[in-house]
PDB file of N, CA and C in Angstrom:
ATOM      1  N   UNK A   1      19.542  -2.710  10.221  1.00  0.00           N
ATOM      2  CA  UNK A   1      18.265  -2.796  10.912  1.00  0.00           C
ATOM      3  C   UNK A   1      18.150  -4.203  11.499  1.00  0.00           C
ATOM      4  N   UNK A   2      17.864  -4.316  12.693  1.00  0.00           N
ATOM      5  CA  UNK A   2      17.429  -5.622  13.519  1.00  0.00           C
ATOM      6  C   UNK A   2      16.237  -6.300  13.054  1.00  0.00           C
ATOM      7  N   UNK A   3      16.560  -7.637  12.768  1.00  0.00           N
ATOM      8  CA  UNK A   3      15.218  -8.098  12.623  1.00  0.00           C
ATOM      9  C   UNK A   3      14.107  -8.027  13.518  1.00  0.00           C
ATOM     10  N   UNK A   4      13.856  -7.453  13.890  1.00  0.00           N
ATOM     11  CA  UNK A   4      12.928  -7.095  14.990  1.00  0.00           C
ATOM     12  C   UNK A   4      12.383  -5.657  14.708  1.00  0.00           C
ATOM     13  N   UNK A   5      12.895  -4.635  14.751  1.00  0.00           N
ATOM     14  CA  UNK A   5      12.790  -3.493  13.835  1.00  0.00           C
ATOM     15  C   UNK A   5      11.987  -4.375  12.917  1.00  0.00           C
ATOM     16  N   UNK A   6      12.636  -4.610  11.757  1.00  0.00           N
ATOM     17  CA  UNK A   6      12.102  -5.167  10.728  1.00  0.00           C
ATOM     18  C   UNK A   6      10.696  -5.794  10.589  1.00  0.00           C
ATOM     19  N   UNK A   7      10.423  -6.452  11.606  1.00  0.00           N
ATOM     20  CA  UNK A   7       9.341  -7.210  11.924  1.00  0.00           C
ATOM     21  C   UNK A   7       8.176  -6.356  12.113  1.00  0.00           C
ATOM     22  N   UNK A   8       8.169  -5.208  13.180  1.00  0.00           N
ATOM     23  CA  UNK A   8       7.589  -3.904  13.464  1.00  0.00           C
ATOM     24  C   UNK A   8       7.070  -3.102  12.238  1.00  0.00           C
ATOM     25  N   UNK A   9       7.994  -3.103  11.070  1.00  0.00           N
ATOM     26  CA  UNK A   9       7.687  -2.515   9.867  1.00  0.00           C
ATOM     27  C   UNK A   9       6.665  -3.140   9.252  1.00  0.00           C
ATOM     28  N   UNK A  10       7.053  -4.435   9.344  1.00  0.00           N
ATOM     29  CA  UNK A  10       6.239  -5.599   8.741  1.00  0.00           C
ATOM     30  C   UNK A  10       4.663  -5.361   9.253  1.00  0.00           C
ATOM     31  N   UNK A  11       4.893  -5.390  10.313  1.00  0.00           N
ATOM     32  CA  UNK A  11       3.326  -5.215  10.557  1.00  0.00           C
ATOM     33  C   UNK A  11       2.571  -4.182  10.703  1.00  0.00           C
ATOM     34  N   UNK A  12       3.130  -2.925  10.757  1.00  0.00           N
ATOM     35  CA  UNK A  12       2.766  -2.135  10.077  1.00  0.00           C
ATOM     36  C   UNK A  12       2.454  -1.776   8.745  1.00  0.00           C
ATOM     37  N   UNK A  13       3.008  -2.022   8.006  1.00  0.00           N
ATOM     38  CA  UNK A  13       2.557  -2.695   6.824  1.00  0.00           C
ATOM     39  C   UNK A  13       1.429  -3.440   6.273  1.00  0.00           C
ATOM     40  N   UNK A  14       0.989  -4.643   7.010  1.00  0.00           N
ATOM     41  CA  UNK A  14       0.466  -4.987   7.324  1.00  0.00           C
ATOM     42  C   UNK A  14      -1.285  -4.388   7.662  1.00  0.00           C
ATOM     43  N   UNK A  15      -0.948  -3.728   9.162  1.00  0.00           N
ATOM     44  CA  UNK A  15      -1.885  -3.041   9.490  1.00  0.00           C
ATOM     45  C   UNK A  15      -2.598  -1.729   8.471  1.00  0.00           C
ATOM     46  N   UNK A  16      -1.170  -1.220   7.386  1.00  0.00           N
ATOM     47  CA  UNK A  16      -1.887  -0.302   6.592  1.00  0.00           C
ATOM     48  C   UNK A  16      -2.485  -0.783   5.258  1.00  0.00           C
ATOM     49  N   UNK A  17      -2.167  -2.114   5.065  1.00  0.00           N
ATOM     50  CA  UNK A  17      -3.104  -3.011   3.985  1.00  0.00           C
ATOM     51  C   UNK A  17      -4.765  -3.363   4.389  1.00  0.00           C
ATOM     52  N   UNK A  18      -4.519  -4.139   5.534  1.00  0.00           N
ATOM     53  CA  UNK A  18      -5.973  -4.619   6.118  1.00  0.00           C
ATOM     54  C   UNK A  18      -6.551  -3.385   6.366  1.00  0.00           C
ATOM     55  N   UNK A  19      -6.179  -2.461   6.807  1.00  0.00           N
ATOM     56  CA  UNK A  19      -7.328  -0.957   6.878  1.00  0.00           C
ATOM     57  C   UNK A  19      -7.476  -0.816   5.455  1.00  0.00           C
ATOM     58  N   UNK A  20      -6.355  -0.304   4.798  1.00  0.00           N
ATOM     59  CA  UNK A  20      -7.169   0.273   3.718  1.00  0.00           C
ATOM     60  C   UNK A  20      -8.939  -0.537   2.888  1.00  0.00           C
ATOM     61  N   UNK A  21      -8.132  -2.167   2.893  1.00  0.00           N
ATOM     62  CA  UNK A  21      -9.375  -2.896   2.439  1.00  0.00           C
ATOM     63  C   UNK A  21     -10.515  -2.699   3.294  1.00  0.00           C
ATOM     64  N   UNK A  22     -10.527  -2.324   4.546  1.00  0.00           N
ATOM     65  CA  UNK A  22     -11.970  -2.488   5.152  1.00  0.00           C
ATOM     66  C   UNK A  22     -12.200  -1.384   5.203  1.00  0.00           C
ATOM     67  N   UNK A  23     -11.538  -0.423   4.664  1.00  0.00           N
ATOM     68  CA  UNK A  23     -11.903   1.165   4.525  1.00  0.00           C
ATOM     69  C   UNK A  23     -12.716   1.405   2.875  1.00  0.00           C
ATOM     70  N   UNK A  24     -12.276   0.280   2.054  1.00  0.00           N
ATOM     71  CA  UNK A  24     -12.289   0.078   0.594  1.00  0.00           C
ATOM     72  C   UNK A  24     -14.013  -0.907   0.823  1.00  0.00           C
ATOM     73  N   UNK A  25     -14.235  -1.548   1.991  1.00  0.00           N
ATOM     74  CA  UNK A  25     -15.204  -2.344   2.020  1.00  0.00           C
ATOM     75  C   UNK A  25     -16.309  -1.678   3.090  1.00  0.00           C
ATOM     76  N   UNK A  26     -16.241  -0.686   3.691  1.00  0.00           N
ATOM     77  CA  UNK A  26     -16.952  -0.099   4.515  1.00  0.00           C
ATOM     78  C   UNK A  26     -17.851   1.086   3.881  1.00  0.00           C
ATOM     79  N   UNK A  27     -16.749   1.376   2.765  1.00  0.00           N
ATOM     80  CA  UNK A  27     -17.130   3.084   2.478  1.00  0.00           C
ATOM     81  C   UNK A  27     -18.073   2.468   0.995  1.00  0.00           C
ATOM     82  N   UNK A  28     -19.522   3.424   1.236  1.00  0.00           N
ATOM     83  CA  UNK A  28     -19.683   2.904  -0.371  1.00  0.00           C
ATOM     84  C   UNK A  28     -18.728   3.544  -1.444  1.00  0.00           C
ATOM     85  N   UNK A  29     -18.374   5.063  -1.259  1.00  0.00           N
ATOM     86  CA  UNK A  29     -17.526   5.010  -1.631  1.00  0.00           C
ATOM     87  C   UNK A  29     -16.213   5.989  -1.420  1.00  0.00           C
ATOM     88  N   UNK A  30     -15.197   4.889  -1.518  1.00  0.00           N
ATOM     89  CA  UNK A  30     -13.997   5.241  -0.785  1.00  0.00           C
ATOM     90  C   UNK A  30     -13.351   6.483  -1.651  1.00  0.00           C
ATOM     91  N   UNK A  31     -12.409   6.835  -0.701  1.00  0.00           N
ATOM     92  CA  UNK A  31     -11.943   8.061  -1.083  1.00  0.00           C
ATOM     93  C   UNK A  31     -10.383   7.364  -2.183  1.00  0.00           C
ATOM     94  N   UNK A  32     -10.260   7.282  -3.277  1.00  0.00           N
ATOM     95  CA  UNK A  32      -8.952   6.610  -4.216  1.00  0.00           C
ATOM     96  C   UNK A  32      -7.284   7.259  -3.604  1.00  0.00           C
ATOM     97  N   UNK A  33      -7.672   8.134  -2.948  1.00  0.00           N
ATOM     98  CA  UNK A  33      -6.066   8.898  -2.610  1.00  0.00           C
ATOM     99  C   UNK A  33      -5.953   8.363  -0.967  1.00  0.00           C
ATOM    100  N   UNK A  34      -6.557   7.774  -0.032  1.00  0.00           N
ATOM    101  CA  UNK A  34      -6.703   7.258   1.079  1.00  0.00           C
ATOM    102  C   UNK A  34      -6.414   5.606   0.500  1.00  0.00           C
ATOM    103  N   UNK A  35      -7.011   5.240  -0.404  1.00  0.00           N
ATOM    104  CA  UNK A  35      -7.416   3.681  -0.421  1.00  0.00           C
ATOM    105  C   UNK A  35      -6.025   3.337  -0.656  1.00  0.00           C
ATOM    106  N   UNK A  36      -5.308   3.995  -2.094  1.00  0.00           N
ATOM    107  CA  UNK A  36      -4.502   3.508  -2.709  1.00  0.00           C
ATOM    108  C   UNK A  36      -3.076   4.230  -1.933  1.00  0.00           C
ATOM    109  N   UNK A  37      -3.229   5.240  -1.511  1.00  0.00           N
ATOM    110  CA  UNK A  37      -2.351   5.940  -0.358  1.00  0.00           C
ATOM    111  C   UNK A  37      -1.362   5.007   0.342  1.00  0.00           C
ATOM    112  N   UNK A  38      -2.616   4.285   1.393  1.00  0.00           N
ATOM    113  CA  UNK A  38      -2.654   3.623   2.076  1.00  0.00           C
ATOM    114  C   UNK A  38      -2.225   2.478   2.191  1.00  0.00           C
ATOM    115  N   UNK A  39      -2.775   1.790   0.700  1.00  0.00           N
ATOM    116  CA  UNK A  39      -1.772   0.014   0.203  1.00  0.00           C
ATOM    117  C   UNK A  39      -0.391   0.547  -0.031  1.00  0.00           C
ATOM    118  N   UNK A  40      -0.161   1.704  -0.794  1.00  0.00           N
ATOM    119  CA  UNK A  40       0.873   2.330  -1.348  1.00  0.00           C
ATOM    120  C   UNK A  40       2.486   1.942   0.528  1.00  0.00           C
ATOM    121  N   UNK A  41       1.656   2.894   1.152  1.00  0.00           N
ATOM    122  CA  UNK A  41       2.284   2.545   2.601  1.00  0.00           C
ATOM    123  C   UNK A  41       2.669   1.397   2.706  1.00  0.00           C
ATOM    124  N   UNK A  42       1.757   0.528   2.944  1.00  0.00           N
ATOM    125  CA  UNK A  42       1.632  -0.591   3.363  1.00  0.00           C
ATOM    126  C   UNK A  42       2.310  -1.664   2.602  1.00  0.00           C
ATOM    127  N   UNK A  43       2.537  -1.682   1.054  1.00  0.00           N
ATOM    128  CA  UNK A  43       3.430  -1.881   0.583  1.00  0.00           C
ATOM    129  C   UNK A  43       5.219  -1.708   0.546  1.00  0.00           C
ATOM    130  N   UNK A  44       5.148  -0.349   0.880  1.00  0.00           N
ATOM    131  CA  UNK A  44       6.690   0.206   1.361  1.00  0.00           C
ATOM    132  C   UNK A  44       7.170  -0.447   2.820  1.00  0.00           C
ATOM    133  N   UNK A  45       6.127  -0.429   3.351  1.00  0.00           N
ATOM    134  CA  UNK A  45       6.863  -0.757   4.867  1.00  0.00           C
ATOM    135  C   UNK A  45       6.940  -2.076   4.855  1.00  0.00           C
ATOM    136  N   UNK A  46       5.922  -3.237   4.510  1.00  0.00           N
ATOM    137  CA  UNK A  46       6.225  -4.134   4.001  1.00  0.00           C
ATOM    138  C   UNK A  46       7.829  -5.141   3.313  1.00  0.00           C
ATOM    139  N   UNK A  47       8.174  -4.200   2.212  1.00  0.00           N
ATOM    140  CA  UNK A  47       9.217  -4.226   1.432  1.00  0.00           C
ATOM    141  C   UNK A  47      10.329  -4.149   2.636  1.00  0.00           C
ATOM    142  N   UNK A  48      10.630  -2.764   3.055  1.00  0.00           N
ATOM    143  CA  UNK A  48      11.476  -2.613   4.224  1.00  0.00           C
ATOM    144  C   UNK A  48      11.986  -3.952   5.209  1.00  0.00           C
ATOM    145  N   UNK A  49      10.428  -4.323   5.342  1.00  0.00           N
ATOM    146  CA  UNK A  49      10.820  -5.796   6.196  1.00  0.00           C
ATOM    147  C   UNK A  49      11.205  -7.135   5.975  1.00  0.00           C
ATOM    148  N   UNK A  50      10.694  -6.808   4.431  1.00  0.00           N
ATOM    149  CA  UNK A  50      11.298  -8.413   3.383  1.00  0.00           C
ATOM    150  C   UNK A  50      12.555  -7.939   2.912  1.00  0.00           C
ATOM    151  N   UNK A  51      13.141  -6.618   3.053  1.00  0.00           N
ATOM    152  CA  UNK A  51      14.358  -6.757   2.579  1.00  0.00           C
ATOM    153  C   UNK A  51      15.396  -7.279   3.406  1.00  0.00           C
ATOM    154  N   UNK A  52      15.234  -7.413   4.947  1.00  0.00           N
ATOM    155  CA  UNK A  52      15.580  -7.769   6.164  1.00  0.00           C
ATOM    156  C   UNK A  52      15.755  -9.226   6.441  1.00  0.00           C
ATOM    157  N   UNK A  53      14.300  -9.394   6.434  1.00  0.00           N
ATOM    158  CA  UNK A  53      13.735 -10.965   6.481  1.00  0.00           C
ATOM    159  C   UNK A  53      13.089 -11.300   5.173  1.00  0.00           C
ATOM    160  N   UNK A  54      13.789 -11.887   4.343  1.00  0.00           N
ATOM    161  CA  UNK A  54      14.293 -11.994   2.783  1.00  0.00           C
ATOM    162  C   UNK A  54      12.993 -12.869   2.755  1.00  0.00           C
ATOM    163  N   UNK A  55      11.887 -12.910   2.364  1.00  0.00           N
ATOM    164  CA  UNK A  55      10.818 -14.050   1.308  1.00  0.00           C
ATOM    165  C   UNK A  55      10.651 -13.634   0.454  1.00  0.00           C
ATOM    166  N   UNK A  56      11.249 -13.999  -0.554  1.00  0.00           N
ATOM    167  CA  UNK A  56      11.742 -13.540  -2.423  1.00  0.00           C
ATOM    168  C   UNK A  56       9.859 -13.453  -2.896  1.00  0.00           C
ATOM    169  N   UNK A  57       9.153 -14.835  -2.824  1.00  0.00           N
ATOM    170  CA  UNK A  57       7.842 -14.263  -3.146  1.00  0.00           C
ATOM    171  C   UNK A  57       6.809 -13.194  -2.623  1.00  0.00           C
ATOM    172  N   UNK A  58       6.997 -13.155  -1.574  1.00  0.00           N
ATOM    173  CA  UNK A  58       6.270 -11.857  -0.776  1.00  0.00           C
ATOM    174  C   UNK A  58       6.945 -10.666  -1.047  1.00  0.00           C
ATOM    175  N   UNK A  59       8.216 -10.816  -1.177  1.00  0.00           N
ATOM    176  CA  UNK A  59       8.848  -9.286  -2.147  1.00  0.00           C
ATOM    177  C   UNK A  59       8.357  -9.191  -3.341  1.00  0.00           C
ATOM    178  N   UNK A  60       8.420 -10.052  -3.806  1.00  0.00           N
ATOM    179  CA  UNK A  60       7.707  -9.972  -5.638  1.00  0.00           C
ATOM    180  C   UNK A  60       6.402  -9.267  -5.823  1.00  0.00           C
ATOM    181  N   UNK A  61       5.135  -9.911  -4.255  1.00  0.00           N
ATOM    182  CA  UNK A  61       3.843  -9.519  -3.955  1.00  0.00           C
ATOM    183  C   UNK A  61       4.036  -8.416  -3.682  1.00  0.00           C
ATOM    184  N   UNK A  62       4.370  -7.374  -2.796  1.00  0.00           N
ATOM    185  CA  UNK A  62       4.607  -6.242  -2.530  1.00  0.00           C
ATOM    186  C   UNK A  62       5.091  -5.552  -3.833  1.00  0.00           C
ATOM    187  N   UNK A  63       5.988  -5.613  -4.856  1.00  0.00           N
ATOM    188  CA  UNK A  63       6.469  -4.847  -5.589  1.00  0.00           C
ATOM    189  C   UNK A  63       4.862  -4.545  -6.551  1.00  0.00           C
ATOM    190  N   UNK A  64       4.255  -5.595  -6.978  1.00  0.00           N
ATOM    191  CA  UNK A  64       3.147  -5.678  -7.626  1.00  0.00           C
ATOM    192  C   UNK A  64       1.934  -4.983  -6.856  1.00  0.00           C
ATOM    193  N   UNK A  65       1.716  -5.297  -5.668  1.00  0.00           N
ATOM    194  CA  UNK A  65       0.875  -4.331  -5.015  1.00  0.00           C
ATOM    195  C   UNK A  65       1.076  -2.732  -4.882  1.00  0.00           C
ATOM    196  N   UNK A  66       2.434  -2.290  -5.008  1.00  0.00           N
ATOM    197  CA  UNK A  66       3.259  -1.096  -4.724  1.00  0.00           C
ATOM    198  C   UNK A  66       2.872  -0.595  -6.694  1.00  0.00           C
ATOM    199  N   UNK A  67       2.835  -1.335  -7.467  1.00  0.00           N
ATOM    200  CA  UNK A  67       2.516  -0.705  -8.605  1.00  0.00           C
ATOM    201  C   UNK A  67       1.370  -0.496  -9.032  1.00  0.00           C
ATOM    202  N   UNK A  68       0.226  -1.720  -8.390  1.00  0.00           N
ATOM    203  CA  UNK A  68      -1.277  -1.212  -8.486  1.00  0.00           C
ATOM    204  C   UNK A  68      -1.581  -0.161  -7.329  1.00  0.00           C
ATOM    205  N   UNK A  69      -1.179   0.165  -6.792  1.00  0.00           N
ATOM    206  CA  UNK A  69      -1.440   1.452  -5.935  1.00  0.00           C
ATOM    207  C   UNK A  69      -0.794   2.584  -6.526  1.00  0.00           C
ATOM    208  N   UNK A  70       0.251   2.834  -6.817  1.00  0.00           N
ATOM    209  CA  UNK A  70       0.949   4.108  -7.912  1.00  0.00           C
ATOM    210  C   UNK A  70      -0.384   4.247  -8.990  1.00  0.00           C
ATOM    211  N   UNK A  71      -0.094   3.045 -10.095  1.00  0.00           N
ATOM    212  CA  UNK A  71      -1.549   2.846 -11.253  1.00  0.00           C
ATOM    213  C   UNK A  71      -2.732   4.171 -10.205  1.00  0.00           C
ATOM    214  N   UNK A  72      -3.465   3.068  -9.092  1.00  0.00           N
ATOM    215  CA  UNK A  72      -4.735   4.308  -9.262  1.00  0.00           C
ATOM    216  C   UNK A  72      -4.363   5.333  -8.359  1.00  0.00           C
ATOM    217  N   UNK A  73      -3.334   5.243  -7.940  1.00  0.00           N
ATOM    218  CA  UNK A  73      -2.915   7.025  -7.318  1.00  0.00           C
ATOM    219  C   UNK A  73      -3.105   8.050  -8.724  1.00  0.00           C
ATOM    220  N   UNK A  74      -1.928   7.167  -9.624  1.00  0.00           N
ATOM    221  CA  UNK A  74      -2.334   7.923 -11.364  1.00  0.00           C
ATOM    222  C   UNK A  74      -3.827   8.516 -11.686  1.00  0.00           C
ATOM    223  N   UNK A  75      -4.517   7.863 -11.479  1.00  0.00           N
ATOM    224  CA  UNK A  75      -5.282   7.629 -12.604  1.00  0.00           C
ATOM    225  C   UNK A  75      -6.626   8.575 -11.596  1.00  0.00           C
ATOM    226  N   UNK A  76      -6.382   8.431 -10.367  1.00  0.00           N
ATOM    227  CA  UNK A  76      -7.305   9.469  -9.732  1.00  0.00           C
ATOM    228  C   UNK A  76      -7.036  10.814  -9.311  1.00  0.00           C
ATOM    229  N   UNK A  77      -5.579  10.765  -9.768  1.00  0.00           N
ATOM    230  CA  UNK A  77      -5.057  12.413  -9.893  1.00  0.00           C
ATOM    231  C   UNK A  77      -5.472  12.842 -11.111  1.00  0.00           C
ATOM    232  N   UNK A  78      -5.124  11.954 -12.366  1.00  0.00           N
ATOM    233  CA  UNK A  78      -5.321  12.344 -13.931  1.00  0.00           C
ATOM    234  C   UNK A  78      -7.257  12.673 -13.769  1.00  0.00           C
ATOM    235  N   UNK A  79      -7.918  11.664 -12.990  1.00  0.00           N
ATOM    236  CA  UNK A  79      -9.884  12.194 -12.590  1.00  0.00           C
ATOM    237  C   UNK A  79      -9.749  13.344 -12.075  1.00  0.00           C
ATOM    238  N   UNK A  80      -9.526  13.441 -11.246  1.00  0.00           N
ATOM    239  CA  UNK A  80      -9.218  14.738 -10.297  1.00  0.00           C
ATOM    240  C   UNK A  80      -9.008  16.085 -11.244  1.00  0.00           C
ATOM    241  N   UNK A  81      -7.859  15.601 -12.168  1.00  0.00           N
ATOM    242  CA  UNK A  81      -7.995  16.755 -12.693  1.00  0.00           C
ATOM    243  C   UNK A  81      -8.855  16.968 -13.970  1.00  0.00           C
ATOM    244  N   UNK A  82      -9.242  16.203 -14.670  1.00  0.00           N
ATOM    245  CA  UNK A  82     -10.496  16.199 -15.933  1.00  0.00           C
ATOM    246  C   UNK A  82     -11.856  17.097 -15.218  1.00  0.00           C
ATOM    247  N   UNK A  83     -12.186  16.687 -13.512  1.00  0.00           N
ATOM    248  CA  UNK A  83     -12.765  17.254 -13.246  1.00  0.00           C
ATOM    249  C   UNK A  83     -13.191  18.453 -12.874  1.00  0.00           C
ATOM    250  N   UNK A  84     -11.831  19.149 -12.644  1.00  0.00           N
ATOM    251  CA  UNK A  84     -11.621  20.547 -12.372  1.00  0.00           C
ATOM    252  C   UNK A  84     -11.212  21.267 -13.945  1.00  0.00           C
ATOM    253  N   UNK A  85     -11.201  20.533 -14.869  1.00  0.00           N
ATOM    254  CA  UNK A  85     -11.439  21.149 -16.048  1.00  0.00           C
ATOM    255  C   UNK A  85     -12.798  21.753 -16.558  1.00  0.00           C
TER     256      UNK A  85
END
């Protein structure tokens, strides 16, 4: 992949972080499978582009953001379903 490609990912990435938060700050209340969806993305595509254009700490940030988004993907599927119980 071209760094340039790469870069494209990046900000896409990017772009699917800053939405989700102003989607997370707009909505009283947000939808958890959109919010965390969404960082979830934005994390991956992210990664894609630091694996390219290597910044060891912003990979580290992404891996950690990529696991608090899994966390409440979890945890609002595990609601989701208590509630349909």
């Amino acid at each position: 992949m071209s760094p340039t490609t790469a870069n494209i990912f990046g900000f896409a990435g990017m772009a699917c972080i800053i939405g989700a938060y102003a989607y997370q700050t707009a909505r009283a209340e947000p939808n958890p499978f959109i919010q965390h969806g969404t960082n979830l993305l934005g994390a991956a595509l992210l990664t894609v582009s630091l694996l390219v254009n290597t910044n060891p700490a912003s990979l580290v940030l992404e891996f950690f953001w990529a696991a608090i988004a899994i966390y409440g993907l979890v945890r609002a599927f595990l609601k989701r379903g208590e509630s349909k119980a």
